[in-house]
Protein backbone atom coordinates (compact mmCIF):
# COMPACT_ATOMS: atom_id res chain seq x y z
CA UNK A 1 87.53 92.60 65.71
CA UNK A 2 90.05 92.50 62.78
CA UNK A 3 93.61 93.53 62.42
CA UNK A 4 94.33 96.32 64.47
CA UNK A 5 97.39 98.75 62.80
CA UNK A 6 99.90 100.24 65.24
CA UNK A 7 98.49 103.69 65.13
CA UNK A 8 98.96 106.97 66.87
CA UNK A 9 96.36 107.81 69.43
CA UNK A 10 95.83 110.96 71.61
CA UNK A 11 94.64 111.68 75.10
CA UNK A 12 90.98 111.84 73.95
CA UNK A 13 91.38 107.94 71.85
CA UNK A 14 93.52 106.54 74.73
CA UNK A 15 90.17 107.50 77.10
CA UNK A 16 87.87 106.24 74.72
CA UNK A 17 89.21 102.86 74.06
CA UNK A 18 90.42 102.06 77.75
CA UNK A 19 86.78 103.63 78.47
CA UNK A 20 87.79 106.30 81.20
CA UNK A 21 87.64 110.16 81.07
CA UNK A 22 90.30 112.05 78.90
CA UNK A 23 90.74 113.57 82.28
CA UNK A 24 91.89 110.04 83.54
CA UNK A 25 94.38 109.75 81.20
CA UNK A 26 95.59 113.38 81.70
CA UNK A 27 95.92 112.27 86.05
CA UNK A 28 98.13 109.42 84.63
CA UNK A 29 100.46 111.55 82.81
CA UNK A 30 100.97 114.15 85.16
CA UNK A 31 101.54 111.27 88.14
CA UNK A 32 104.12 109.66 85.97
CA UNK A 33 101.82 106.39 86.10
CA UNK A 34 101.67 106.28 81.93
CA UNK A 35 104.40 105.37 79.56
CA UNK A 36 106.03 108.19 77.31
CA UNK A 37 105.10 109.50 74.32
CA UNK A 38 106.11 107.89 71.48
CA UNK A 39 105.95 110.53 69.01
CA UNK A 40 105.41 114.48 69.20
CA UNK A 41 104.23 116.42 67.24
CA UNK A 42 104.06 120.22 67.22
CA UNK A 43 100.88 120.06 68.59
CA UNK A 44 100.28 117.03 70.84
CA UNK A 45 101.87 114.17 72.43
CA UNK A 46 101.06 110.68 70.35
CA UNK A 47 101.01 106.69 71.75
CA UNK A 48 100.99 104.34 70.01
CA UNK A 49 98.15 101.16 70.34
CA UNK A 50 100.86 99.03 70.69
CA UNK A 51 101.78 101.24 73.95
CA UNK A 52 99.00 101.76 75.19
CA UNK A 53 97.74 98.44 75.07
CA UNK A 54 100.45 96.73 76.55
CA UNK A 55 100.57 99.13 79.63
CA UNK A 56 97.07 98.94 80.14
CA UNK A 57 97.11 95.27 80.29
CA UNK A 58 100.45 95.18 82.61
CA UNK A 59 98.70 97.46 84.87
CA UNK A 60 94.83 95.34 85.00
CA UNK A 61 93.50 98.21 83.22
CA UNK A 62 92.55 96.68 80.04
CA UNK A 63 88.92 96.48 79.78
CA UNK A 64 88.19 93.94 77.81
CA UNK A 65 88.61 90.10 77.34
CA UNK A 66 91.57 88.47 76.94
CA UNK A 67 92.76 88.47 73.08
CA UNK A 68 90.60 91.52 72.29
CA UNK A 69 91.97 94.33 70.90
CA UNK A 70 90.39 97.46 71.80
CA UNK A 71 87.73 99.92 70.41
CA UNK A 72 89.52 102.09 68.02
CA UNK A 73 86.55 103.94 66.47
CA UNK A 74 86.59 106.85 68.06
CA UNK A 75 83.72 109.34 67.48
CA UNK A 76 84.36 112.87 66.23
CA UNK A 77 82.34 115.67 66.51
């Protein structure tokens, strides 16, 4: 995969590139097991890849090999 940017994600990205439920990610929150937000807006709560990433790999839930960055495409209805 090539350069990934530092980019905001949102419940629904976070589950699709650490391939879990958005549901998942929403259980992490609310049991304090996630980092905070990085950035808010007035709608949603944002985390960066960089974040994200680093937790998921600090907590063995990083799903892929070692030195890969993630799926970012994330499909939109």
């Amino acid at each position: 995969m090539g350069i990934v940017t530092d980019i905001p994600m949102g419940r629904g990205e976070i589950a699709h590139m650490l391939k879990v439920k958005p549901n998942t990610v929403s259980q992490w929150i609310a049991r304090e097991l996630f980092p905070e937000h990085d950035i808010t807006t007035s709608r949603q709560r944002l985390w960066l890849h960089s974040t994200v990433r680093t937790w998921a790999i600090m907590t063995k839930r990083w799903p892929y090999e070692e030195g890969e960055q993630g799926d970012l495409l994330y499909p939109r209805d």
